[in-house]
C-alpha atoms as a PDB file:
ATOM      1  CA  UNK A   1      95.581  81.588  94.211  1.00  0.00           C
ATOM      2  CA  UNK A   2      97.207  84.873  94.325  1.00  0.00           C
ATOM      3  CA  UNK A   3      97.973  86.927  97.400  1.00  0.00           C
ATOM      4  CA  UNK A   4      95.722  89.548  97.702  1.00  0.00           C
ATOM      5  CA  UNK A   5      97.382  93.167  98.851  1.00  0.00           C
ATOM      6  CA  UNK A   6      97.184  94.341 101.943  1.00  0.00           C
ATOM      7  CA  UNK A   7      94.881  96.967 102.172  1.00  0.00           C
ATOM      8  CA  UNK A   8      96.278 100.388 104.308  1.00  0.00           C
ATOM      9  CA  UNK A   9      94.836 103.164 104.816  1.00  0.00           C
ATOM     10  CA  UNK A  10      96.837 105.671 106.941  1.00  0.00           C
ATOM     11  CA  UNK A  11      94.566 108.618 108.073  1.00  0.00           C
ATOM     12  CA  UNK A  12      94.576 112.264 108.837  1.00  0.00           C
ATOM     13  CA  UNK A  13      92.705 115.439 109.259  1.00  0.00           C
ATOM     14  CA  UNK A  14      92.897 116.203 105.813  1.00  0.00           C
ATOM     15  CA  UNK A  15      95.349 113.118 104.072  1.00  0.00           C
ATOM     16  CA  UNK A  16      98.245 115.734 103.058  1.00  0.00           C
ATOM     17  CA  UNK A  17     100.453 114.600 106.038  1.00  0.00           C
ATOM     18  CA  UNK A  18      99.291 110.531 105.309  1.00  0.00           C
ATOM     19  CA  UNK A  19      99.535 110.430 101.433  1.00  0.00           C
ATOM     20  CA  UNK A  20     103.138 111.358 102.189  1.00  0.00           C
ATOM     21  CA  UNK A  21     103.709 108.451 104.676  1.00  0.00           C
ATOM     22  CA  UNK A  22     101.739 106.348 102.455  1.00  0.00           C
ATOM     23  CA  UNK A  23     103.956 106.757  99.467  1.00  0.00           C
ATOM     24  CA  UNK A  24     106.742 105.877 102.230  1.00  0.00           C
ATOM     25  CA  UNK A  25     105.149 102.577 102.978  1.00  0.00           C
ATOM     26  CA  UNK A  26     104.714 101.633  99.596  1.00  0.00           C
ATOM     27  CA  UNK A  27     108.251 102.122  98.662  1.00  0.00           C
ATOM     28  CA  UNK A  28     108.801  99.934 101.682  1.00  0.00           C
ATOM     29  CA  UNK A  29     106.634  97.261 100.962  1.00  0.00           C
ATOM     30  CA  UNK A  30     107.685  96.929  97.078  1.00  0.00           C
ATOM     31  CA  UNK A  31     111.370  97.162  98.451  1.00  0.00           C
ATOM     32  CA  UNK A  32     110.642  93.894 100.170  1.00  0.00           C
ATOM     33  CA  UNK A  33     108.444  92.075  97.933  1.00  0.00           C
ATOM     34  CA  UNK A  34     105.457  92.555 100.427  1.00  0.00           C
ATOM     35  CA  UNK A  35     102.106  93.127  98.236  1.00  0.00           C
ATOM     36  CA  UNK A  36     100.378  96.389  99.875  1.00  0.00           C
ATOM     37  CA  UNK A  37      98.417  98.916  98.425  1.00  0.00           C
ATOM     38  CA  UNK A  38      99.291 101.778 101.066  1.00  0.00           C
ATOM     39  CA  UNK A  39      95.921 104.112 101.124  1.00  0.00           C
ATOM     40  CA  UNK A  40      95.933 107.590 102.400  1.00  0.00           C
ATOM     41  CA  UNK A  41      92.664 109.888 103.616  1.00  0.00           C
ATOM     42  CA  UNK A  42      90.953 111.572 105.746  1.00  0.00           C
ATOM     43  CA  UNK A  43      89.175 110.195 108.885  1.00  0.00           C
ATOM     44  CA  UNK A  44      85.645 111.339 107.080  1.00  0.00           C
ATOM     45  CA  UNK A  45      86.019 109.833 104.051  1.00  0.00           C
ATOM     46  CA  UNK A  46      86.870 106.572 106.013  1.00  0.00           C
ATOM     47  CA  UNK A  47      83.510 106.269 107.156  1.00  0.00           C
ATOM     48  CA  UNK A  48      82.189 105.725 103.449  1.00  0.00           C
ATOM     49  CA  UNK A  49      84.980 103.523 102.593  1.00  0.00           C
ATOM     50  CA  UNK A  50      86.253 101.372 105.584  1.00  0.00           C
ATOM     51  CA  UNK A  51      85.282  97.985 104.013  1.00  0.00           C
ATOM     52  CA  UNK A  52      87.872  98.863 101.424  1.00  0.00           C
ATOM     53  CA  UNK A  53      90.768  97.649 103.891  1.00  0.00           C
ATOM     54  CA  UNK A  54      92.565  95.380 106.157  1.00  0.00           C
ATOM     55  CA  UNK A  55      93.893  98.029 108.521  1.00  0.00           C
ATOM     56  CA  UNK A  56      93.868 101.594 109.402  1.00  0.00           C
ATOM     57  CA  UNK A  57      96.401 103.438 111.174  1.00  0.00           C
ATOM     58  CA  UNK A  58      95.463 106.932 112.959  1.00  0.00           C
ATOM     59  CA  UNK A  59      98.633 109.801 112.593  1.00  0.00           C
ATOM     60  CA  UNK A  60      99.047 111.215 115.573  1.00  0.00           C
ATOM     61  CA  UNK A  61      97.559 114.363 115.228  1.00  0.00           C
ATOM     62  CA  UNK A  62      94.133 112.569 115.215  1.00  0.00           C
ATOM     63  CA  UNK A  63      94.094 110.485 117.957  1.00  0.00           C
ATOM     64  CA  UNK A  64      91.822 112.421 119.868  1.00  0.00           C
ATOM     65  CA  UNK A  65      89.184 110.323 116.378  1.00  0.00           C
ATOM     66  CA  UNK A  66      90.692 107.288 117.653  1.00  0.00           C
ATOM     67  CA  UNK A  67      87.476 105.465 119.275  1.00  0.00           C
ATOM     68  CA  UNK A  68      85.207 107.466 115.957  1.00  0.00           C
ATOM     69  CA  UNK A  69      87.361 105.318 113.500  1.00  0.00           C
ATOM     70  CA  UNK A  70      87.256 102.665 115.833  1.00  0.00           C
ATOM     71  CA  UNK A  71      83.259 102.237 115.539  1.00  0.00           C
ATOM     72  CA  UNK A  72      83.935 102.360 111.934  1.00  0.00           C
ATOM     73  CA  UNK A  73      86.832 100.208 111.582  1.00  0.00           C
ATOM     74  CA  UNK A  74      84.490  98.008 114.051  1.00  0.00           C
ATOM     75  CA  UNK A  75      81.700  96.898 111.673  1.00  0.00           C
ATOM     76  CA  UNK A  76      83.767  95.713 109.051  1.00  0.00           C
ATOM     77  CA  UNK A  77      86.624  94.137 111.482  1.00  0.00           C
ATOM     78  CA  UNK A  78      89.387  96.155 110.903  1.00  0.00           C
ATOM     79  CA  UNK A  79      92.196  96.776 113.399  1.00  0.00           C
ATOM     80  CA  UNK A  80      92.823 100.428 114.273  1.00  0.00           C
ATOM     81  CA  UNK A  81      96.567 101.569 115.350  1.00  0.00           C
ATOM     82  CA  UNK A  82      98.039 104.799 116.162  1.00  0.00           C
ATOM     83  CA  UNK A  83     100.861 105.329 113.587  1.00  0.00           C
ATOM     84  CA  UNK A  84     104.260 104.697 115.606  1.00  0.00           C
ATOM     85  CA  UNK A  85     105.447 107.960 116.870  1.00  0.00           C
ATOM     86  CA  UNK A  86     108.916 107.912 116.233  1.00  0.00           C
ATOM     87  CA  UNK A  87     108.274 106.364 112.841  1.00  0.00           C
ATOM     88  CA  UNK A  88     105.782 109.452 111.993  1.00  0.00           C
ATOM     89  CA  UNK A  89     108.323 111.688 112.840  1.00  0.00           C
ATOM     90  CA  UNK A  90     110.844 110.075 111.163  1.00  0.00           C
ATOM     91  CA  UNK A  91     108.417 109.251 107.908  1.00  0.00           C
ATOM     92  CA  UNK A  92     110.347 106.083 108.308  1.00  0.00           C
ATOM     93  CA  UNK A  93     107.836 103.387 105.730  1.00  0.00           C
ATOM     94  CA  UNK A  94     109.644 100.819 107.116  1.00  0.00           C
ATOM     95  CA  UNK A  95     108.553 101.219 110.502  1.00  0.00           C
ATOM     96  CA  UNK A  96     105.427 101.737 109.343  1.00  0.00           C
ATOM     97  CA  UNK A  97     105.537  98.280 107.427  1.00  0.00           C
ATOM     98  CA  UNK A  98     106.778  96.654 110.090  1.00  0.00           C
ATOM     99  CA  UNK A  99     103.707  97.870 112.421  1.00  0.00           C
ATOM    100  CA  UNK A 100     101.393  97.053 109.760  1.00  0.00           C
ATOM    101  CA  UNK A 101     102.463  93.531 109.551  1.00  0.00           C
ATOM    102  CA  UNK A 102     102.591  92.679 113.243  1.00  0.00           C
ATOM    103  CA  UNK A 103      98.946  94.213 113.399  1.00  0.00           C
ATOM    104  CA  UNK A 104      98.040  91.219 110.802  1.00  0.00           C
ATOM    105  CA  UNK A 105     100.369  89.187 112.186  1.00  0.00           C
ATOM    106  CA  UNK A 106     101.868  88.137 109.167  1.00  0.00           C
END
């Protein structure tokens, strides 16, 4: 059976900020053989597709939608996670990965 991807989706106000970190991840991810299909959106749009993914991670800049995306996240048992700080600021995917996969514990 094949590994299914990882399913991220990394969420802002809008997804301009995320779709960049996103793209980060991914590079990440296929850099170390990891199957993930890094997501970016907005934390509206994540209400009509949250069973879509495995996790969700919150930029900083919305964390004040944390416990919205949480109810959401809730009903289809995905784990919600403030993108690392340091790793936002940084745009560092690897971080990012890293955080993703210790969230899954995988």
């Amino acid at each position: 059976m094949e590994n299914k991807p990882i399913k991220l989706i990394i969420l802002c106000s809008w997804g301009a900020t995320s779709s960049q970190l996103a793209k980060k991840v991914q590079e990440a991810a296929e850099k170390r053989g990891i199957a993930l299909e890094a997501h970016a959106g907005g934390t509206g749009e994540f209400k009509q597709k949250a069973g879509e993914y495995d996790v969700a991670l919150l930029e900083p800049q919305v964390r004040h939608l944390k416990r919205e995306v949480e109810k959401t996240a809730e009903a289809h048992q995905i784990p919600v996670e403030l993108v690392d700080q340091r790793a936002f600021a940084l745009m560092d995917g690897d971080k990012v990965l890293d955080q993703v996969l210790k969230i899954l514990n995988k």
